[in-house]
N, C-alpha and C. Protein backbone atom coordinates (compact mmCIF):
# COMPACT_ATOMS: atom_id res chain seq x y z
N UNK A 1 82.79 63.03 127.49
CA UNK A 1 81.74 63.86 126.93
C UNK A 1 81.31 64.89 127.97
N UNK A 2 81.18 65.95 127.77
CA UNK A 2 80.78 67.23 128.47
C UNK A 2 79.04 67.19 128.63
N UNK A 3 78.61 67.65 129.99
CA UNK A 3 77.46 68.15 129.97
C UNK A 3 76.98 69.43 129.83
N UNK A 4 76.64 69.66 128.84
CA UNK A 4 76.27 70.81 128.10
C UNK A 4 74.49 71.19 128.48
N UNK A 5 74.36 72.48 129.03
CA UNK A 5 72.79 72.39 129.63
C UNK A 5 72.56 73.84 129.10
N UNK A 6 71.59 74.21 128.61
CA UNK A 6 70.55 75.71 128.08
C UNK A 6 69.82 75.83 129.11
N UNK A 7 69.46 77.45 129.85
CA UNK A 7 68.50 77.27 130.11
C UNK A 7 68.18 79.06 129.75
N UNK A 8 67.24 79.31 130.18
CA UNK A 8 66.73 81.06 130.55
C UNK A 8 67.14 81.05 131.63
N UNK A 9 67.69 82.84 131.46
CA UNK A 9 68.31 83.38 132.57
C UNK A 9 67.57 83.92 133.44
N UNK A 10 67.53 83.56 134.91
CA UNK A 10 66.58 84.32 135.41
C UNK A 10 67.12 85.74 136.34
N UNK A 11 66.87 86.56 136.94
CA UNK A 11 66.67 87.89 136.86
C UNK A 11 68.18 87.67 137.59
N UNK A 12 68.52 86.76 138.51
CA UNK A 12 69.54 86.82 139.55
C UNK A 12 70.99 86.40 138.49
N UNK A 13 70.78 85.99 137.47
CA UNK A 13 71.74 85.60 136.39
C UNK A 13 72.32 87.01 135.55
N UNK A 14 71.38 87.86 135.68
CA UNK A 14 71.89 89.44 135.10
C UNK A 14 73.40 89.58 135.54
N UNK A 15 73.18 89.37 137.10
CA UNK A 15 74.89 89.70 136.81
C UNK A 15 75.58 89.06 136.62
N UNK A 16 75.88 87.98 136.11
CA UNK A 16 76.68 87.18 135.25
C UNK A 16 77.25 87.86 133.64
N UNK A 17 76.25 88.88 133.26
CA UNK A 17 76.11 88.89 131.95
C UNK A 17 77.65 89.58 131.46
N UNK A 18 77.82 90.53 132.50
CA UNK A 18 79.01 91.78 132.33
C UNK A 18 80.19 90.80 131.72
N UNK A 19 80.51 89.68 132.55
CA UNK A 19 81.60 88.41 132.29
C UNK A 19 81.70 88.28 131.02
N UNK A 20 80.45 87.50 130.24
CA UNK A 20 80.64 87.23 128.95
C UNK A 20 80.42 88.58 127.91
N UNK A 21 79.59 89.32 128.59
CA UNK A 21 79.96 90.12 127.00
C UNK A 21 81.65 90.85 126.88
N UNK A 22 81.95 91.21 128.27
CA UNK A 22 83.42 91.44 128.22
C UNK A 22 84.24 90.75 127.28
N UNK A 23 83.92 89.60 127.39
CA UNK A 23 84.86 88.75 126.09
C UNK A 23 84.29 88.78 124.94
N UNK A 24 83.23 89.13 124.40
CA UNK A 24 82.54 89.60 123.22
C UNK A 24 83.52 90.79 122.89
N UNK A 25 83.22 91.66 123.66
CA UNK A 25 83.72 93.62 123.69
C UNK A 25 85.48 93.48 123.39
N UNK A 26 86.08 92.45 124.26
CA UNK A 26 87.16 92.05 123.90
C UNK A 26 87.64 92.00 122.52
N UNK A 27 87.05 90.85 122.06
CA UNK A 27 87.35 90.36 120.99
C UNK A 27 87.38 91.55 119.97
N UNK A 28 86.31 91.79 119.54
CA UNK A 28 85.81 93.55 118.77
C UNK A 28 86.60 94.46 118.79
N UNK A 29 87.13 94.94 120.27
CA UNK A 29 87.89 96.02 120.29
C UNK A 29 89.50 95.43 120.08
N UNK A 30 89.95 94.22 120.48
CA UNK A 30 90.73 93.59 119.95
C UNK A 30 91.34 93.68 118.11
N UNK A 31 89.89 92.75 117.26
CA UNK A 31 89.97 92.96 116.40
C UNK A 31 89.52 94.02 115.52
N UNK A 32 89.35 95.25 116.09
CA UNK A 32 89.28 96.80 115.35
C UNK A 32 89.33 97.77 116.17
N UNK A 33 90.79 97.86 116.94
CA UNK A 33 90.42 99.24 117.66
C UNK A 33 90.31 100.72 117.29
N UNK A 34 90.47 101.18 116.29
CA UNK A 34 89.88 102.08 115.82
C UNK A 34 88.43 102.36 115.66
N UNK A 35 87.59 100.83 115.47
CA UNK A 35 86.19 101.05 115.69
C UNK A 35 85.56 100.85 117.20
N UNK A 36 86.07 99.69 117.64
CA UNK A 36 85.31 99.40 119.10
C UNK A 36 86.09 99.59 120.13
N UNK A 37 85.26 100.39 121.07
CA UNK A 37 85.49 100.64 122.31
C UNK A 37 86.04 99.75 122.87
N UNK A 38 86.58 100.08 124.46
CA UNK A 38 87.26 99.01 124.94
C UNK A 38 86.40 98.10 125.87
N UNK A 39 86.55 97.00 126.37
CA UNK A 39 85.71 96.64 126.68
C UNK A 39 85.26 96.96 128.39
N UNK A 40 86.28 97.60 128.64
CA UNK A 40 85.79 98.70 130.40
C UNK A 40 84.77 99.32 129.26
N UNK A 41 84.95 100.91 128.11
CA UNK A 41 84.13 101.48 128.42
C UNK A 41 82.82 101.00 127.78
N UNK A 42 82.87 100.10 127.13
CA UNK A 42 81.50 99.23 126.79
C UNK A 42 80.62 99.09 127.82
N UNK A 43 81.26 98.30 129.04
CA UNK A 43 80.73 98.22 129.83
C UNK A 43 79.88 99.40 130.60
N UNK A 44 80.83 100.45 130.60
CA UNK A 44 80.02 101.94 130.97
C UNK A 44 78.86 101.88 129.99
N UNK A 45 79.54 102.16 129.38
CA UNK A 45 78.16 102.18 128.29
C UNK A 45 76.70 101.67 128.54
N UNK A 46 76.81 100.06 128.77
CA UNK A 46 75.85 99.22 129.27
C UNK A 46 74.99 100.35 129.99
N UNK A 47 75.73 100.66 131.35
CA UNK A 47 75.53 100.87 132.52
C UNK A 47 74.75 102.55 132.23
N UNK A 48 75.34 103.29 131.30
CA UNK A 48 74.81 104.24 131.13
C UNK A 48 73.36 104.33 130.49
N UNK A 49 73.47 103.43 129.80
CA UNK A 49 72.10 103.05 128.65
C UNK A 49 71.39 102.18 129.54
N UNK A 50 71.41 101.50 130.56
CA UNK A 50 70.48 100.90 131.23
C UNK A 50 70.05 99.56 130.79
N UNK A 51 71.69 99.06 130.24
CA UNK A 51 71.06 98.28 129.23
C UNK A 51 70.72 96.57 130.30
N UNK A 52 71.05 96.81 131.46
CA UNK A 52 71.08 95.46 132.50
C UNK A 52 69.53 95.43 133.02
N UNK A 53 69.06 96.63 132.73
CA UNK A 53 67.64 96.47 133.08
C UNK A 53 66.83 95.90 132.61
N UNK A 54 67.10 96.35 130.78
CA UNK A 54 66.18 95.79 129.66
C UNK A 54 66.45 94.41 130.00
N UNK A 55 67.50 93.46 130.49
CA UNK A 55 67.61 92.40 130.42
C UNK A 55 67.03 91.73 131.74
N UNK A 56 66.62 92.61 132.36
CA UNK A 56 66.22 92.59 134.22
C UNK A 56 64.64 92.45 133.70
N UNK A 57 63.91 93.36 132.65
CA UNK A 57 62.66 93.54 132.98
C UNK A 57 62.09 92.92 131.97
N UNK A 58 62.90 91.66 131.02
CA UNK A 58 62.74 90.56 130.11
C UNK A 58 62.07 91.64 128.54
N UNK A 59 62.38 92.71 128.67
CA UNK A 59 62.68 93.19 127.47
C UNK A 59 63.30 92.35 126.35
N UNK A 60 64.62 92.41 127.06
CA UNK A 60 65.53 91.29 126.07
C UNK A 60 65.16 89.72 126.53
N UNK A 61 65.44 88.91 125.50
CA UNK A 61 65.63 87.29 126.12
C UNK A 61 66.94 87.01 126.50
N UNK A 62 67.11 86.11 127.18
CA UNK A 62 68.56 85.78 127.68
C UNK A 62 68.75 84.26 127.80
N UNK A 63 69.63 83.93 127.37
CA UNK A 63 69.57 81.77 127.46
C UNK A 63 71.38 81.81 127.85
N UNK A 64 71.76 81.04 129.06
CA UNK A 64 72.84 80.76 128.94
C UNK A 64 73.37 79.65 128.80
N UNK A 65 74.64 79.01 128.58
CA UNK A 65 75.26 77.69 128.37
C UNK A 65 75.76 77.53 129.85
N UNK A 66 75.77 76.72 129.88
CA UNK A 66 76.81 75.97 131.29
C UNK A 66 77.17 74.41 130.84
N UNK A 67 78.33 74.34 130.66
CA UNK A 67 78.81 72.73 130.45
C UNK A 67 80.22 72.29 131.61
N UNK A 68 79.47 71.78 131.87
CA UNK A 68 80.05 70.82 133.23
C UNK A 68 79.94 72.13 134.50
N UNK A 69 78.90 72.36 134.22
CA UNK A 69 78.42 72.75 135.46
C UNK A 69 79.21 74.70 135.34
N UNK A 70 79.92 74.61 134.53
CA UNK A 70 80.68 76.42 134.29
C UNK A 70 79.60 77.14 133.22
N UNK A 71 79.53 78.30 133.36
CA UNK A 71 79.10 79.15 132.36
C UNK A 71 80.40 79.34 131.14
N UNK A 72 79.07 79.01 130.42
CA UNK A 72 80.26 78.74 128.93
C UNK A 72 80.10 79.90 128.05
N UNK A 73 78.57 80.29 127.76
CA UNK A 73 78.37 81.31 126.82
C UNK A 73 76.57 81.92 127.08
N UNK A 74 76.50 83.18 126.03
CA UNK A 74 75.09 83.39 126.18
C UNK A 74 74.28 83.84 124.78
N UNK A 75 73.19 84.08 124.50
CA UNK A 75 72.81 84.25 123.71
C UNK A 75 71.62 84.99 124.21
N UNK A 76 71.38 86.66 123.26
CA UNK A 76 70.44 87.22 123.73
C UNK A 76 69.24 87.99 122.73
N UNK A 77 68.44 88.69 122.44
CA UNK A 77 67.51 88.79 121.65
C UNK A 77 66.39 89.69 121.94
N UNK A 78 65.57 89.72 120.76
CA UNK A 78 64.57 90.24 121.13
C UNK A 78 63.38 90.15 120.04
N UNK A 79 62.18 90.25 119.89
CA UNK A 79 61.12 89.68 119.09
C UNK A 79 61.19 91.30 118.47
N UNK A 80 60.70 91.65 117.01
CA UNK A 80 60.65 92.71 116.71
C UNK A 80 59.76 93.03 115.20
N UNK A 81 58.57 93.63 115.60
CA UNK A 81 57.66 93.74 114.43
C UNK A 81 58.55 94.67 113.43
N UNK A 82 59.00 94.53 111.99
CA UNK A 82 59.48 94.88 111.21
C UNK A 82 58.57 95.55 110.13
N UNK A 83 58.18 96.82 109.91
CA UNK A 83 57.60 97.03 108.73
C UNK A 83 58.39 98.10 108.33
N UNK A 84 58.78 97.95 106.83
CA UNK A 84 59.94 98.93 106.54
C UNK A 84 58.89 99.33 105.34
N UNK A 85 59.40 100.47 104.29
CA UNK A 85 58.86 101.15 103.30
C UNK A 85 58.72 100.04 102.09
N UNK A 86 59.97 99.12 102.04
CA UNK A 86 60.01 98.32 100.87
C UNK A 86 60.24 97.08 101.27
N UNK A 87 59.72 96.35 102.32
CA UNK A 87 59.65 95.01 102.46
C UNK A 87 58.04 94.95 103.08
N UNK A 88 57.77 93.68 102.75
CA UNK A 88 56.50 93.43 103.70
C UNK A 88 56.85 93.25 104.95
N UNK A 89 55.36 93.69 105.97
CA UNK A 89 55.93 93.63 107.61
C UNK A 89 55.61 92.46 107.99
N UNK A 90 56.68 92.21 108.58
CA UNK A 90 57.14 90.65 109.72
C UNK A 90 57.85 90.78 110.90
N UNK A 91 57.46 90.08 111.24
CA UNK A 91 57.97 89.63 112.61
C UNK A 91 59.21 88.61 112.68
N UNK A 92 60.00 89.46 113.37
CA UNK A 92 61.33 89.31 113.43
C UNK A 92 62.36 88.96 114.57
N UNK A 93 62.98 87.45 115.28
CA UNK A 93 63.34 87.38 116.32
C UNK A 93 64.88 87.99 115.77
N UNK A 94 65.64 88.88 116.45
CA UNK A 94 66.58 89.28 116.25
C UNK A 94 67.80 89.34 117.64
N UNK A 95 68.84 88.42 117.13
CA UNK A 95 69.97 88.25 118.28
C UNK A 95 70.86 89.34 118.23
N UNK A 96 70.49 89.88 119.96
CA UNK A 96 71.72 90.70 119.81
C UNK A 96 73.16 90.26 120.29
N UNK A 97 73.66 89.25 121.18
CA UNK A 97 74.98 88.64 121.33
C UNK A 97 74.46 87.23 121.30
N UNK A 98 75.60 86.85 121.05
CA UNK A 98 76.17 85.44 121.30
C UNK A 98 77.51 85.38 121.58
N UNK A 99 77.88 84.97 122.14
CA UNK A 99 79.12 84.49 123.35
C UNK A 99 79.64 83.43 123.76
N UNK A 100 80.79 83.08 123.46
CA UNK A 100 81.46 81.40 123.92
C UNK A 100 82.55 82.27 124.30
N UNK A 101 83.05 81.53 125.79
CA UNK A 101 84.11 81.67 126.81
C UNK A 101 84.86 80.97 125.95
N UNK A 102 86.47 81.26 125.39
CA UNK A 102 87.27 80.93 124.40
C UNK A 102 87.68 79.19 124.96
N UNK A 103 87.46 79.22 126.03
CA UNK A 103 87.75 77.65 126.59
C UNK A 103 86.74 76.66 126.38
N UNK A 104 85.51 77.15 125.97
CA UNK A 104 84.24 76.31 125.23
C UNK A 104 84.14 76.66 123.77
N UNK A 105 85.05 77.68 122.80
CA UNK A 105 84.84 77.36 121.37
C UNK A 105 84.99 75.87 121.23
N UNK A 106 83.94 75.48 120.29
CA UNK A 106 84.31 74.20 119.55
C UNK A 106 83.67 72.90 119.97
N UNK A 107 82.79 73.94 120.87
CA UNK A 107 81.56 73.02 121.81
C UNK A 107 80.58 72.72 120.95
N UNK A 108 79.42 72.28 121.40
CA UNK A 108 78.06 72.68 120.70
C UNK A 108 77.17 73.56 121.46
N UNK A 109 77.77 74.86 122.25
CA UNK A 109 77.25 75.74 122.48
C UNK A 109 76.73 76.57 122.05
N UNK A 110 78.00 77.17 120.84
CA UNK A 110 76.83 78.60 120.22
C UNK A 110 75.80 78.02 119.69
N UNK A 111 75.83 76.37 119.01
CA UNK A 111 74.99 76.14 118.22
C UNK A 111 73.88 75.55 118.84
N UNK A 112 73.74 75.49 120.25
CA UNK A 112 72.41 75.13 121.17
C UNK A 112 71.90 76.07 121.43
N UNK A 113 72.88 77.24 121.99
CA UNK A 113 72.51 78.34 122.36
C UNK A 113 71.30 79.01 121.08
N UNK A 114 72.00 79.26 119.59
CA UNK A 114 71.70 79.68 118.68
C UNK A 114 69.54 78.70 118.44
N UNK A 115 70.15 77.56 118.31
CA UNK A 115 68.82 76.67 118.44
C UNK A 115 67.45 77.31 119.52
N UNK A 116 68.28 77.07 120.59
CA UNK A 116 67.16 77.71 121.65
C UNK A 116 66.27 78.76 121.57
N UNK A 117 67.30 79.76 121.55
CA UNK A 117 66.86 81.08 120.97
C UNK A 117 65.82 81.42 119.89
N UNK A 118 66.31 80.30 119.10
CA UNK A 118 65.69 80.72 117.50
C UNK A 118 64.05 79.91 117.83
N UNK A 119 63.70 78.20 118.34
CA UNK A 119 62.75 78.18 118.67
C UNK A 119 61.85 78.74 120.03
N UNK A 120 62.37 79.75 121.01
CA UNK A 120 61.85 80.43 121.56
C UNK A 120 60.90 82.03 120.70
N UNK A 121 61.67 82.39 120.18
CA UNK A 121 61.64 82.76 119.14
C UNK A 121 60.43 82.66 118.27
N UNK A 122 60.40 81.53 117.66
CA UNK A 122 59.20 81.30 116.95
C UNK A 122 57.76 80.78 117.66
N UNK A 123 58.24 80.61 118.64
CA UNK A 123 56.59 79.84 119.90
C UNK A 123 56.38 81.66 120.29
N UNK A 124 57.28 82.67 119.92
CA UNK A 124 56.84 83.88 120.16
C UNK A 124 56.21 84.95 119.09
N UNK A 125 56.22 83.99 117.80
CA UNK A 125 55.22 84.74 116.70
C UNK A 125 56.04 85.37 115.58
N UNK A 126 57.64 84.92 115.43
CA UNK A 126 58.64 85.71 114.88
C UNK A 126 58.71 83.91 113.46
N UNK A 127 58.50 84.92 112.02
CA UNK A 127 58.90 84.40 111.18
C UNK A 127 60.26 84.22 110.71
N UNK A 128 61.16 85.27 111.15
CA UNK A 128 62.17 85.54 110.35
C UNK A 128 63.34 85.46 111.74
N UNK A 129 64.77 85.19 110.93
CA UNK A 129 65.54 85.53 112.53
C UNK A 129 66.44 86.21 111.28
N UNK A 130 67.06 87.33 112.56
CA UNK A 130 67.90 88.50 112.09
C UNK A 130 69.33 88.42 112.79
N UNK A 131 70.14 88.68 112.62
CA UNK A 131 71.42 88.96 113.15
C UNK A 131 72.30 90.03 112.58
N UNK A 132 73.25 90.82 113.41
CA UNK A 132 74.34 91.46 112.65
C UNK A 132 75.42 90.70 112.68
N UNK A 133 76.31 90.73 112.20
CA UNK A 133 78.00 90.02 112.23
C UNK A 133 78.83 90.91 111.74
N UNK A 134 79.94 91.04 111.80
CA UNK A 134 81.13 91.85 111.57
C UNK A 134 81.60 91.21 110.03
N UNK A 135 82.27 91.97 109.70
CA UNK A 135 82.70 91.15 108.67
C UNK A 135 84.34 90.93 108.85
N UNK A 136 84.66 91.03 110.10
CA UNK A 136 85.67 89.97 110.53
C UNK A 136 85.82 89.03 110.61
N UNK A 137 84.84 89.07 111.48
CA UNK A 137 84.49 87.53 112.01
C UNK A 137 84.13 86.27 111.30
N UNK A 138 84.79 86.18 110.71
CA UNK A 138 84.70 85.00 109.55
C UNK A 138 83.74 83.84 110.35
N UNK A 139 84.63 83.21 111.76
CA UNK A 139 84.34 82.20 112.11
C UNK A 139 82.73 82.14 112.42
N UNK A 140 82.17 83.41 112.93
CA UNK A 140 81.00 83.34 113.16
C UNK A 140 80.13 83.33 111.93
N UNK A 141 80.70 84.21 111.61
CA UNK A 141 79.46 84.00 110.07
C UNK A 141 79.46 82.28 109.49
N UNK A 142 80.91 81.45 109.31
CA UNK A 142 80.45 80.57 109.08
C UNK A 142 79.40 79.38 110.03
N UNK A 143 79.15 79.98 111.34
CA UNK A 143 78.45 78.74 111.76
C UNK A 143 77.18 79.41 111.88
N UNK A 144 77.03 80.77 111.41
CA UNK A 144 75.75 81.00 111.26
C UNK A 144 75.07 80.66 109.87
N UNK A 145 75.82 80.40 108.73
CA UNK A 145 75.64 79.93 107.65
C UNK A 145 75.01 78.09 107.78
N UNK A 146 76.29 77.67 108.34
CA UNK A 146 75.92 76.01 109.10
C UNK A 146 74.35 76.13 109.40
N UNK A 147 74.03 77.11 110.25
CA UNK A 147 72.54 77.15 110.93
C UNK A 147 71.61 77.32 109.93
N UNK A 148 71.96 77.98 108.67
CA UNK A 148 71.23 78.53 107.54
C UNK A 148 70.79 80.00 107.12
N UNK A 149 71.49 80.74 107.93
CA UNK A 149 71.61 82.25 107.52
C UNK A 149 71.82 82.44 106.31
N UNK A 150 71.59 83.00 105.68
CA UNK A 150 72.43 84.02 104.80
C UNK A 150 72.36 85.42 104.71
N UNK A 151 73.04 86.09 104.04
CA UNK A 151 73.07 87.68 103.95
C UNK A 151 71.94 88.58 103.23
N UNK A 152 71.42 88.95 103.66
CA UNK A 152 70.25 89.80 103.13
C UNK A 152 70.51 91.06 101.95
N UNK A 153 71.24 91.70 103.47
CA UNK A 153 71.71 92.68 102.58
C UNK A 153 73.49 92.89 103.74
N UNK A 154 73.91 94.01 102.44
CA UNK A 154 75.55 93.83 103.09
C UNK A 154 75.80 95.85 103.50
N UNK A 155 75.94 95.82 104.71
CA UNK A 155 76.50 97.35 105.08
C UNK A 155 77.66 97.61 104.73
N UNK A 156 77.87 98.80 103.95
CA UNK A 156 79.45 98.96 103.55
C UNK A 156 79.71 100.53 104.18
N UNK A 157 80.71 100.87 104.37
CA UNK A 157 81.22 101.97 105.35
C UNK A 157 82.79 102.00 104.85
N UNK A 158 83.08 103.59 104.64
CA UNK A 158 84.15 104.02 104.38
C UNK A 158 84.15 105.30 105.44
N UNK A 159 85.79 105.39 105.32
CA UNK A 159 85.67 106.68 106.54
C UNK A 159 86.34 107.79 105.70
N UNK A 160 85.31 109.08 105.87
CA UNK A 160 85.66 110.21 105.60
C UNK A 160 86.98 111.14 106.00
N UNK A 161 87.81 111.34 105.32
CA UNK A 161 88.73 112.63 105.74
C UNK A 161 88.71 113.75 105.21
C-alpha cells in the first residue's frame, strides 16, 4: 500500500509547479495540436502572464500529492464570486488544473487531491465547484462525474475558413 499525503503548497513549492503542469500541457498539445500549444511555449506563457506569482501571492490555491514520499500530482483553484445576467450570484470554488504524473494514474490522487480542494473550498464561502474539461478527455470527465459533477452547460466551437 502506498503512502499517499495532501498538503498546501507553500511558496518554496512554486517551483515544482512548471514539472507537473508540463505533463498537463503535454498531454493537450499531444492530444490536439492544432489547438494547444506546446508545452515549452505554455510554459512561456506562464512566465509571460505572471502566472507563478498569482500562485506565489496565494491568489491561486495550490494542494499537492506526494505518495511515497514523490510528487505525484497537483490541484489548483480559485474562490470566485459569480454574478452573471441570467443566473443568480454565487460563489464559486473553481479548479484550474489537476495533474497526475502518468506513473501515479490509478492512485487515489486526483481523487484526494480533487476532495481537498473542494472542502477548502467550501470553509472558504464557495457553494458551487466549477471546472473546465476538454471533451477529449474522456477519462477525466469520468472521475469527475464519480465525484458528482455534471455538465452545466456544453461549449461548442467550429473553425471558420
Amino acid at each position: 500500500m502506498s503512502d499517499l499525503v495532501i498538503r498546501r503548497a507553500s511558496e518554496e513549492d512554486i517551483d515544482s509547479l512548471p514539472e507537473l503542469m508540463q505533463e498537463l500541457d503535454r498531454f493537450h498539445h499531444e492530444s490536439r495540436p492544432e489547438e494547444y500549444r506546446t508545452p515549452e511555449a505554455m510554459h512561456s506563457e506562464r512566465l509571460k502572464r505572471n502566472i507563478f506569482e498569482l500562485y506565489r501571492s496565494g491568489k491561486f490555491v495550490v494542494f499537492l500529492a506526494y505518495i511515497d514520499h514523490k510528487l505525484a500530482g497537483m490541484v489548483s483553484g480559485q474562490v470566485k464570486e459569480m454574478n452573471s445576467i441570467t443566473t443568480w450570484p454565487k460563489t464559486v470554488g473553481f479548479i484550474n488544473e489537476l495533474v497526475v504524473l502518468p506513473e501515479f494514474r490509478g492512485s487515489e490522487a486526483a481523487t484526494e487531491l480533487m476532495t481537498t480542494i473542494e472542502t477548502y473550498f467550501s470553509e472558504q464561502g464557495a457553494t458551487d465547484m466549477g471546472l473546465n474539461v476538454s471533451g477529449f478527455n474522456v477519462r477525466a470527465q469520468g472521475l469527475y462525474r464519480k465525484l458528482g459533477y455534471d455538465f452545466d452547460s456544453h461549449m461548442m466551437v467550429k473553425k471558420v475558413v
